[in-house]
Protein backbone atom coordinates (compact mmCIF):
# COMPACT_ATOMS: atom_id res chain seq x y z
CA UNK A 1 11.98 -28.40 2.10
CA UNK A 2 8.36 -26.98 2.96
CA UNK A 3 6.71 -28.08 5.71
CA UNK A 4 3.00 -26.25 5.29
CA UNK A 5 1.08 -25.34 2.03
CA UNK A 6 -0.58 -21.88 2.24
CA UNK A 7 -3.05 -20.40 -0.17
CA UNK A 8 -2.86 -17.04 -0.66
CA UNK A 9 -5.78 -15.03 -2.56
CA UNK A 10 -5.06 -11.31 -3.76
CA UNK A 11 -6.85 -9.71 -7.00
CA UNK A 12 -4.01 -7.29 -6.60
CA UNK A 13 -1.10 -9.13 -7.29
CA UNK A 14 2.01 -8.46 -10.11
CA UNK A 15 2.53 -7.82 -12.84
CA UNK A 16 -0.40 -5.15 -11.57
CA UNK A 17 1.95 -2.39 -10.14
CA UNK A 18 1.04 0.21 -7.47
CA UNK A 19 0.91 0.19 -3.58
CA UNK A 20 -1.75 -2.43 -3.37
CA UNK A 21 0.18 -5.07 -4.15
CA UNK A 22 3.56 -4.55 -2.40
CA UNK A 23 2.55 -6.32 1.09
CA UNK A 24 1.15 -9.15 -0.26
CA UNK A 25 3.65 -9.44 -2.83
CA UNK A 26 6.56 -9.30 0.09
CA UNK A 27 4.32 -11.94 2.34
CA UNK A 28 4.96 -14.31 -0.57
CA UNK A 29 8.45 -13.82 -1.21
CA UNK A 30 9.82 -14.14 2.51
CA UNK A 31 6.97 -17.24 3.69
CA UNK A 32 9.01 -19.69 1.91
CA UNK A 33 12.02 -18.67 4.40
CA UNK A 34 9.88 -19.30 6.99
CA UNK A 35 8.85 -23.29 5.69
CA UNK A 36 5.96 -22.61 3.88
CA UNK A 37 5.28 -23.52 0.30
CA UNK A 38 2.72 -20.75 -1.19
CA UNK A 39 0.26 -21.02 -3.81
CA UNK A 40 -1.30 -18.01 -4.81
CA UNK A 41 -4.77 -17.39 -6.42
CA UNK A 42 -5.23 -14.06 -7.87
CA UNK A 43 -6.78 -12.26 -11.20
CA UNK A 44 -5.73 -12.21 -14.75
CA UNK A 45 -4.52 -8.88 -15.45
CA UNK A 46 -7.10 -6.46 -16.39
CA UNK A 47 -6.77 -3.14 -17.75
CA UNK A 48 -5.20 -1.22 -15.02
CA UNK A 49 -3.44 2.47 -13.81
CA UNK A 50 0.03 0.37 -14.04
CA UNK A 51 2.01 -2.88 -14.99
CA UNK A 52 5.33 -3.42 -13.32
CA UNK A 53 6.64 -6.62 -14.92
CA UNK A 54 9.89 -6.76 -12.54
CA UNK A 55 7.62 -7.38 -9.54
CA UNK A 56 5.93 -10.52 -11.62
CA UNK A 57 9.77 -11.28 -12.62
CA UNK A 58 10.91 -11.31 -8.58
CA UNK A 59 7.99 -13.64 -7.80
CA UNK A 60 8.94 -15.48 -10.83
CA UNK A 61 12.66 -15.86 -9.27
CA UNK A 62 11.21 -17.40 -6.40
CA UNK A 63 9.38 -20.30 -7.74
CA UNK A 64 6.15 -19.30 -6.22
CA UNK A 65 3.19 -20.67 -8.38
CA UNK A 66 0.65 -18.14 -9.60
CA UNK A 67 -2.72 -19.33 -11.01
CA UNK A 68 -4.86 -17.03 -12.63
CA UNK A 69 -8.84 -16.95 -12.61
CA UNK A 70 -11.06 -14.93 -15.31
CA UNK A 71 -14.39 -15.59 -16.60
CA UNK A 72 -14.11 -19.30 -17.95
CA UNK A 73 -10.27 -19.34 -16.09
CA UNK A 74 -9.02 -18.77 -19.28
CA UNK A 75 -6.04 -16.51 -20.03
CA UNK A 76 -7.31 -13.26 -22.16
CA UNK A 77 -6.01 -13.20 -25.68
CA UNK A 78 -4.09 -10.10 -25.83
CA UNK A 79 -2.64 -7.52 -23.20
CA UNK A 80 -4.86 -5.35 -21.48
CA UNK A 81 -3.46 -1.80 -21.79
CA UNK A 82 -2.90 1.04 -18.70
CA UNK A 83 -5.18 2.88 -18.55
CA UNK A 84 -5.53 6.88 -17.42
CA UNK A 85 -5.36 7.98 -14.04
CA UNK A 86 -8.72 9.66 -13.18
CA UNK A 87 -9.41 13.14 -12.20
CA UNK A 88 -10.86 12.43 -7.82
CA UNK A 89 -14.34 13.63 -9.10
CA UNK A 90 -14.40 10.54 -11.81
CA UNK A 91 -12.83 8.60 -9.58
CA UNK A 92 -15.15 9.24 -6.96
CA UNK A 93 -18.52 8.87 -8.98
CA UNK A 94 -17.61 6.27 -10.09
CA UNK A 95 -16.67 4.70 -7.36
CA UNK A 96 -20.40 5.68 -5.71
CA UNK A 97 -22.23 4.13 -9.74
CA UNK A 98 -20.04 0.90 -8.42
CA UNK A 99 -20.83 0.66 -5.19
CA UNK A 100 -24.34 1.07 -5.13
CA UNK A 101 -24.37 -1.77 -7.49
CA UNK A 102 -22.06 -4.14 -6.33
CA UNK A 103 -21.35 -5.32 -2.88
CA UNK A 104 -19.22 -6.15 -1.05
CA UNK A 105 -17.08 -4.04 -4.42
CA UNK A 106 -17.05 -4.01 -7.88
CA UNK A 107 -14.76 -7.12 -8.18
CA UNK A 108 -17.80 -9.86 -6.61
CA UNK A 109 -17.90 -10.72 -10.50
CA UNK A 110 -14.44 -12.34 -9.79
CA UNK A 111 -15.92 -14.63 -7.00
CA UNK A 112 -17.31 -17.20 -8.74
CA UNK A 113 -14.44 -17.85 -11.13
CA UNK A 114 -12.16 -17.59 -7.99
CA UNK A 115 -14.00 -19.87 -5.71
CA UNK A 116 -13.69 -22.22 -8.71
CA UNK A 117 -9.91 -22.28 -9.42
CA UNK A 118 -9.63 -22.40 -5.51
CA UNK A 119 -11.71 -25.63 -5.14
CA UNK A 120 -9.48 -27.05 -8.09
CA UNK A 121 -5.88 -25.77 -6.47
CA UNK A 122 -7.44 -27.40 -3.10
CA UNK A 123 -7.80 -30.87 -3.91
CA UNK A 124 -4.63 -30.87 -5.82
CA UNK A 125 -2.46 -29.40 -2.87
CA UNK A 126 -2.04 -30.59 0.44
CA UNK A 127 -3.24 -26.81 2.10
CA UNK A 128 -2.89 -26.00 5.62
CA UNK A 129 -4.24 -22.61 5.94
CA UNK A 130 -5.41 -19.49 3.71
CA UNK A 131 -4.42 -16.29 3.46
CA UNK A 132 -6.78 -13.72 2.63
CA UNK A 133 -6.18 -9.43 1.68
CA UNK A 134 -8.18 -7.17 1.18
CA UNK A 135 -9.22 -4.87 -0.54
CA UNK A 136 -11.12 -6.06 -2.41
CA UNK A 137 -13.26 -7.49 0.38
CA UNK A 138 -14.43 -9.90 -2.44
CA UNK A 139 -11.05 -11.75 -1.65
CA UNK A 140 -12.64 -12.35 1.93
CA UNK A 141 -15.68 -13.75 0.72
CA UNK A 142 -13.56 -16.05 -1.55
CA UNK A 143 -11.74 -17.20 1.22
CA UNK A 144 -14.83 -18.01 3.59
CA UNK A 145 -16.33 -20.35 1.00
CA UNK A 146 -13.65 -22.15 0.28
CA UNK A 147 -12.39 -22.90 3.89
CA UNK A 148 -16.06 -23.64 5.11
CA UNK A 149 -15.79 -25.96 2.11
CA UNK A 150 -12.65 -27.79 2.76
CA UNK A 151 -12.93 -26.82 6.66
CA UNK A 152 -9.34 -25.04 6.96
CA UNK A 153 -8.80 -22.03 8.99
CA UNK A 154 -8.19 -18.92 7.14
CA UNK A 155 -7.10 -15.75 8.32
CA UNK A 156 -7.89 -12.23 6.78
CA UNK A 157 -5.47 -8.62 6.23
CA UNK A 158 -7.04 -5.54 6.08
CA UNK A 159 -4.88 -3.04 4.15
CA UNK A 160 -7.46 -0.69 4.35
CA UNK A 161 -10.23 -1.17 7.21
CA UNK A 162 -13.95 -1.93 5.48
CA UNK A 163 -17.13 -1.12 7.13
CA UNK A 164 -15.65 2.34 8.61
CA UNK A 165 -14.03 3.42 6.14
CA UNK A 166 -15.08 7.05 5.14
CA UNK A 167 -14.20 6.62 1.27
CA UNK A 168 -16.94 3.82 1.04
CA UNK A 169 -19.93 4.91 -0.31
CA UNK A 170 -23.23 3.31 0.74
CA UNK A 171 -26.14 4.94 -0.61
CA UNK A 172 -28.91 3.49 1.78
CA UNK A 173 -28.94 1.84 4.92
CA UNK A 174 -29.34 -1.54 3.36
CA UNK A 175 -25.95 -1.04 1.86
CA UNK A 176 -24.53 -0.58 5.11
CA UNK A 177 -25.82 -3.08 6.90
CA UNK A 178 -24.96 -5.65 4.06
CA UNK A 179 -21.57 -5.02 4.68
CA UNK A 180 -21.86 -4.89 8.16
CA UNK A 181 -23.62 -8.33 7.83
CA UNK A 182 -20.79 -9.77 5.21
CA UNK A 183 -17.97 -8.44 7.38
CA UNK A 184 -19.62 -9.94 10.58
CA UNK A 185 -19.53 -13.57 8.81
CA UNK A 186 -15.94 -13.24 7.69
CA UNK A 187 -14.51 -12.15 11.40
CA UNK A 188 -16.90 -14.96 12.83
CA UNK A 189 -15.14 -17.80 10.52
CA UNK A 190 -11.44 -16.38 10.42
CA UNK A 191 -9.31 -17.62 12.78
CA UNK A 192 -7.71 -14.29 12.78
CA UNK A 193 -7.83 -11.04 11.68
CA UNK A 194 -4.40 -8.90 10.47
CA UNK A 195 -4.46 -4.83 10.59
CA UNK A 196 -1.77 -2.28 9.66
CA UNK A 197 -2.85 -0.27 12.74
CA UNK A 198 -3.56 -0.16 15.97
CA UNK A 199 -6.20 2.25 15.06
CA UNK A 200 -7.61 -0.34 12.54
CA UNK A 201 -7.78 -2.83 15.39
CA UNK A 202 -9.56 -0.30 17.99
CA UNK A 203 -11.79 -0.09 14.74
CA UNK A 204 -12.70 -3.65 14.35
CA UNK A 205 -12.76 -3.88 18.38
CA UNK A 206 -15.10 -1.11 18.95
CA UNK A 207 -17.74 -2.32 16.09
CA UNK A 208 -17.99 -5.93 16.46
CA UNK A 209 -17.74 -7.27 20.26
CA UNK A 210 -17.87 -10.41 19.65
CA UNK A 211 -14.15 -10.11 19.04
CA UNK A 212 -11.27 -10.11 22.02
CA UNK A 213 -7.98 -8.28 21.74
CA UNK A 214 -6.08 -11.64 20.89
CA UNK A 215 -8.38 -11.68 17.80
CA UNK A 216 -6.69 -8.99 16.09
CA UNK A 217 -3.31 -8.97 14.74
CA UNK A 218 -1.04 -5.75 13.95
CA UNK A 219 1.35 -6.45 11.05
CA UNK A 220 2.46 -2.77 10.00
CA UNK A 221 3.57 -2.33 6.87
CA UNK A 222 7.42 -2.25 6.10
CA UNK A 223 10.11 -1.74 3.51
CA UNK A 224 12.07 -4.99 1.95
CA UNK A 225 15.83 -4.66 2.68
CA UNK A 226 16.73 -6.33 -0.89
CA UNK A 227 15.10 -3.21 -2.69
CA UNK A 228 17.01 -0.92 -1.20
CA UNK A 229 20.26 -3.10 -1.83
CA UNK A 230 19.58 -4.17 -5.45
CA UNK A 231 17.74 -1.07 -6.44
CA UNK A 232 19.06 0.35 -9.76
CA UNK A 233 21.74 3.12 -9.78
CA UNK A 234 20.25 6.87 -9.53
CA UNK A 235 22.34 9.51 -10.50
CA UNK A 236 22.10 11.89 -7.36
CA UNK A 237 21.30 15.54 -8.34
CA UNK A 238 23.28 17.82 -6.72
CA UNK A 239 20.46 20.61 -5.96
CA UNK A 240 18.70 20.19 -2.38
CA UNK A 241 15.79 17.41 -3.65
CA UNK A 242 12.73 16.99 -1.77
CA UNK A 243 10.63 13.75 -3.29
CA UNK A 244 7.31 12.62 -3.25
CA UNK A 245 6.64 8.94 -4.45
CA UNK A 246 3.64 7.43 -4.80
CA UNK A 247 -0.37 8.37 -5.99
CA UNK A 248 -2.05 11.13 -5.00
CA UNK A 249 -5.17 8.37 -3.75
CA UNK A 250 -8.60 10.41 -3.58
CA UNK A 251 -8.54 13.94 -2.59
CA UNK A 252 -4.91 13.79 -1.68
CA UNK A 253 -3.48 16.87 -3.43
CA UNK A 254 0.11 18.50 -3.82
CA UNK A 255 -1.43 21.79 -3.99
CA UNK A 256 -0.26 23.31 -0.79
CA UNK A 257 3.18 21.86 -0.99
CA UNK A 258 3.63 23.47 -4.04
CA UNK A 259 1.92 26.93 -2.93
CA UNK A 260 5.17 26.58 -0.02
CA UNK A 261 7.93 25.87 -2.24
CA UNK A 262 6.75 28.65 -4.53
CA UNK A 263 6.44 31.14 -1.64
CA UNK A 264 9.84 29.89 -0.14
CA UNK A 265 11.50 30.47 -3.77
CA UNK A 266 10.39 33.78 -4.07
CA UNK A 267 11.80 34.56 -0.22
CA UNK A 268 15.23 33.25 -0.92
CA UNK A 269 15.40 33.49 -4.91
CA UNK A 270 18.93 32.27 -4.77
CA UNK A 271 17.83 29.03 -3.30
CA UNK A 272 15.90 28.47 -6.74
CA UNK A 273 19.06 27.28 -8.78
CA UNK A 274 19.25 24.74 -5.55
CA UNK A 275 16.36 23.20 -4.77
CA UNK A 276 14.32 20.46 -6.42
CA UNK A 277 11.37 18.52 -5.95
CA UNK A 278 10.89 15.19 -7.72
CA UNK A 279 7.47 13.10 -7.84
CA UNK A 280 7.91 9.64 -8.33
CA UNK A 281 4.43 7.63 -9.52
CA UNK A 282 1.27 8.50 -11.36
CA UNK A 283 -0.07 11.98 -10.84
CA UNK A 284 -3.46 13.12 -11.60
CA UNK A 285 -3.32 15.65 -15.01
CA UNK A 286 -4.81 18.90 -12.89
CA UNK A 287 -1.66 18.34 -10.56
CA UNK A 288 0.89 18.87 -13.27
CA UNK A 289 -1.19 21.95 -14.52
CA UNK A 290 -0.23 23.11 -10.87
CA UNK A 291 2.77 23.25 -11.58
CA UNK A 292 2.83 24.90 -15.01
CA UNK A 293 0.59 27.30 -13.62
CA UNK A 294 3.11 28.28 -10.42
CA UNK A 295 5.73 28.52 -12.84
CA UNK A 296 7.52 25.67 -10.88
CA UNK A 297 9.10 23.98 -14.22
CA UNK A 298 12.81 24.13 -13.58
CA UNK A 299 12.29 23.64 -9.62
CA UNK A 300 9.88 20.42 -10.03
CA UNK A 301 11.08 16.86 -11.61
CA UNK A 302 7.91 14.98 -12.79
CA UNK A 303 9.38 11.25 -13.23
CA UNK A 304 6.17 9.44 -13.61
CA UNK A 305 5.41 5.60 -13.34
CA UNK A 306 8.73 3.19 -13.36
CA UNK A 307 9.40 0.53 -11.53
CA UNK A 308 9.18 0.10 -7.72
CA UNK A 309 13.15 -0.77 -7.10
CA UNK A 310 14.25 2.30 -9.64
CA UNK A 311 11.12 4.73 -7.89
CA UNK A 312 13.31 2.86 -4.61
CA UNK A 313 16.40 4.39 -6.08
CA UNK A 314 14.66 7.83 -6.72
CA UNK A 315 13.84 8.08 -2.85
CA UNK A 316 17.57 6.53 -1.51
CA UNK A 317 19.07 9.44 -3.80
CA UNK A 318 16.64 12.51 -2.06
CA UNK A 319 18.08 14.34 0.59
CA UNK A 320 14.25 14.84 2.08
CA UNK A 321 11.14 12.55 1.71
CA UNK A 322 7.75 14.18 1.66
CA UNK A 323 4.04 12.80 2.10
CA UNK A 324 0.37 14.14 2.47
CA UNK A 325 -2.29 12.29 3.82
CA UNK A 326 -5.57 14.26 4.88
CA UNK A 327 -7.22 12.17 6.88
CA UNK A 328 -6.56 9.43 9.66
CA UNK A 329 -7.77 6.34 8.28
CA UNK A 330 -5.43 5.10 6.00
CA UNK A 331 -2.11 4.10 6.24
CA UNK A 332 0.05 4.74 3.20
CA UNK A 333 2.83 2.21 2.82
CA UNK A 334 4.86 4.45 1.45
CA UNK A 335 6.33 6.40 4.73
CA UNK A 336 7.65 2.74 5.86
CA UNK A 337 9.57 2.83 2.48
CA UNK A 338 10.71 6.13 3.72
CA UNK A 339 11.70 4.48 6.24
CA UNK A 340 14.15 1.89 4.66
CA UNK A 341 15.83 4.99 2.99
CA UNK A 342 16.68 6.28 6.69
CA UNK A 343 16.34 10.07 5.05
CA UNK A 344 14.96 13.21 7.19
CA UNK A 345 10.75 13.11 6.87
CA UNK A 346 8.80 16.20 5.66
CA UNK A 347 5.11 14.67 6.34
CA UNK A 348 2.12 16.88 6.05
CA UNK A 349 -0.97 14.46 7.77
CA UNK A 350 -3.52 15.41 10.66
CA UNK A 351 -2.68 14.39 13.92
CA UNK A 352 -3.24 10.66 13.92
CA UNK A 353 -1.34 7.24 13.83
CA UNK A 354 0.65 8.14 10.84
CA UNK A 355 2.00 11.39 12.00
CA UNK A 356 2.82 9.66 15.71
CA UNK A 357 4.49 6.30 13.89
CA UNK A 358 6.65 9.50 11.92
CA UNK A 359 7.68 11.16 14.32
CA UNK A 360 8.47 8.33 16.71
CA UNK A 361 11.79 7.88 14.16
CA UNK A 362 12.91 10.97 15.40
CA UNK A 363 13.60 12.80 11.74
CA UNK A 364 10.75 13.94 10.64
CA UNK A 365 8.97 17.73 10.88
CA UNK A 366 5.32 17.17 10.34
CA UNK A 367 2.73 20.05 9.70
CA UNK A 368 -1.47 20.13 9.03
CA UNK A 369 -1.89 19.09 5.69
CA UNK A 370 -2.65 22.53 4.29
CA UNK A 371 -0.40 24.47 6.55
CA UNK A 372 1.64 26.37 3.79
CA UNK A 373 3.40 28.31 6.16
CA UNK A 374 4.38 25.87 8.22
CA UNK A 375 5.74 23.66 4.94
CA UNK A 376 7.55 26.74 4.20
CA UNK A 377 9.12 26.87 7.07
CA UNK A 378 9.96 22.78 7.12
CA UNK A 379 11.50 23.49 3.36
CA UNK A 380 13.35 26.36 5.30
CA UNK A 381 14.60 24.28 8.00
CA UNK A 382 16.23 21.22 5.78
CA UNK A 383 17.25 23.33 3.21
CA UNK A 384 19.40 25.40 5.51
CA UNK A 385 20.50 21.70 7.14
CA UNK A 386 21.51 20.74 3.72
CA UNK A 387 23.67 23.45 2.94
CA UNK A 388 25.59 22.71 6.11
CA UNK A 389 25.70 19.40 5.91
CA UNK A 390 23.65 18.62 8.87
CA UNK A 391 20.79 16.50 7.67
CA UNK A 392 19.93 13.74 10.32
CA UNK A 393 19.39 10.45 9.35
CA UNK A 394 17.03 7.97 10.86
CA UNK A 395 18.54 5.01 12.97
CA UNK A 396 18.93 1.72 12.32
CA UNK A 397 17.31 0.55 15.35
CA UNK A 398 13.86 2.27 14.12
CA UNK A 399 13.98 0.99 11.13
CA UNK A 400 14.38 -2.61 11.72
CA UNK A 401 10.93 -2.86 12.92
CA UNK A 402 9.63 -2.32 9.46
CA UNK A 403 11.91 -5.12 7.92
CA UNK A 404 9.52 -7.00 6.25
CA UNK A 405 11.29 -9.96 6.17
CA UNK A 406 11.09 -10.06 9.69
CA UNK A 407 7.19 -8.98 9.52
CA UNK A 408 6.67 -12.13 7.62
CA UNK A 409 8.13 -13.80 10.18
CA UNK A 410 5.45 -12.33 12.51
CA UNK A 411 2.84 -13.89 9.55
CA UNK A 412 4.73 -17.29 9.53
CA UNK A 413 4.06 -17.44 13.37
CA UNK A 414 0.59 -17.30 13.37
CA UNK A 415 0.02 -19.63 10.29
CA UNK A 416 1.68 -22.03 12.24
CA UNK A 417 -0.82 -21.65 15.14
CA UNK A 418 -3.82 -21.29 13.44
CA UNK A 419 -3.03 -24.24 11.41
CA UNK A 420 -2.31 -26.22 14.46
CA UNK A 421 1.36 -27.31 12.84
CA UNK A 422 3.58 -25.15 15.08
């Protein structure tokens, strides 16, 4: 049945839940469509913001065979537990404590177990090519070794871009440049190099020359078809519901959404018995003060974690999707999920790539992300569409694009080249 072997390595990968696993995850559900058998080599679960056992159960389904590397590759006795979501200034000293004493990340204690079980699941399978993501960038380094060692071509995914990212920390120059250095060895060996972006690529282009536009490869992210069909059955409110799902990453904040729906409530106070706004995912404890401390309660539905096909239910059930992104680096996975639910956008980003891919679909009002008046006025706008019945809806045509099965067909493609078995 499979004509290629591919190793994939991801320290994000289920039963961890979250956004950071979902495109790897969906890489290694549709390859096997595409005639390749995949192995994947990731981390033993470790205490974490969130488990989502149906995503392990789906890979499960699909026969794909999972092994597991931890200090001593063996399996930890009991569960690790969740554990809290941190305030941003935690999570952002922290993540400074870490960084200046780990590099490439905090995860380079992983490597050496990794490399390890790789080397064993290498001379017991017949592997064609590797298949690396990142973050963690430790995964690249993982990946380098071990096809340097066994001299097949690897190529690397950058979910998030490395060296220029602005929510790396690098508290010296040497810091830098170690990266810089590590980074410069991994494009050098990889036989290719996958971005979300064609900002990401421009990124990679501008910094290291020694790479030509053939070099760099944009898979965007997408939304998988099967979610939306299998996704469990959401009772649909009938109130006008505008839904967030996701994290609030970093200094992401729903503060002046919140401030807008207040100040629109208070302007039309019998739209308040109407309107709704639901956040699906984790959410950082001073954001649900927020609302307590608007007096938002009976407008604003706090689900919480569940998982990713009901939170897919949650958003095919809203009438309008919102997101907020304050800067133009990263590229949130979530608005190509929007996407798949072909509902009107409400997305609140700085002029960048993720405002233009929004609204190139045609539905979507975007503002600055701290406009309040001009989220007012988008609330305005789709709540007066709602109550005639004149919410657009995105096409079909757009959103096939973002199929990821057919993205992994894009993947499949340039396995087959790079492994020379095309």
């Amino acid at each position: 049945m499979f004509q290629n072997t591919l190793l994939v390595i991801a320290y994000y990968f289920p039963p961890m839940g979250l956004s950071g696993v979902q495109r790897t995850m969906k890489f290694v559900k549709y390859l096997p469509q595409y005639g390749w058998k995949v192995i994947v080599l990731t981390a033993q679960p470790k205490s974490y913001y969130a488990y989502d056992e149906s995503l392990a159960f789906e890979i499960d389904k699909e026969g794909i065979e999972v092994f597991r590397a931890s200090k001593n590759n063996k399996a930890p006795k009991k569960k690790e537990k969740e554990k809290k979501f941190p305030s941003y200034f935690t999570q952002k000293i922290g993540r400074g404590i870490l960084q200046t004493i780990y590099q490439p990340d905090s995860k380079i204690g992983w490597k050496k177990s990794a490399v390890k079980m790789g080397e064993k699941i290498m001379r017991e399978y017949p592997v064609n090519a590797i298949f690396s993501t990142a973050p963690p960038f430790t995964d690249f380094l993982v990946a380098n070794e071990l096809s340097k060692k066994f001299s097949k071509p690897f190529i690397v995914d950058y979910r998030d871009t490395w060296v220029d990212n602005p929510f790396h920390f690098y508290p010296t120059p040497f810091h830098k440049n170690r990266s810089i250095n590590l980074e410069t060895d991994i494009l050098t060996h990889a036989e290719k190099a996958i971005v979300t972006t064609r900002y990401s690529k421009e990124l990679l282009l501008k910094r290291y020359r020694f790479l030509n536009h053939n070099d760099v490869l944009i898979i965007p992210h997408g939304f998988d078809p099967d979610d939306f069909y299998f996704s469990p059955e959401i009772q649909k409110s009938e109130k006008f519901t505008i839904t967030h799902s996701g994290v609030f990453q970093d200094n992401r904040t729903p503060k002046y959404f919140l401030k807008a729906l207040k100040n629109f409530i208070e302007k039309n106070p019998s739209a308040g018995k109407d309107i709704n706004a639901k956040f699906v995912g984790l959410m950082r404890s001073s954001h649900t003060k927020m609302v307590k401390k608007m007096g938002l309660e009976s407008n604003v539905d706090l689900v919480g974690y569940v998982p990713h096909k009901e939170a897919v239910g949650h958003i095919i059930n809203s009438d309008v999707l919102w997101m907020m992104l304050n800067d133009t680096i990263r590229t949130p996975g979530k608005l190509y999920e929007y996407f798949g639910a072909r509902k009107p956008l409400l997305v609140s980003s700085p002029p960048g790539i993720m405002r233009t891919i929004a609204e190139e679909s045609g539905c979507a009002i975007c503002t600055d992300p701290k406009d309040v008046k001009a989220i007012e006025s988008a609330i305005a706008k789709y709540y007066n569409m709602w109550k005639t019945g004149n919410l657009p809806e995105i096409s079909v045509d757009f959103t096939s694009k973002y199929d990821r099965s057919l993205l992994t067909g894009e993947l499949a493609r340039e396995l087959a080249m790079v492994a020379d078995i095309g």
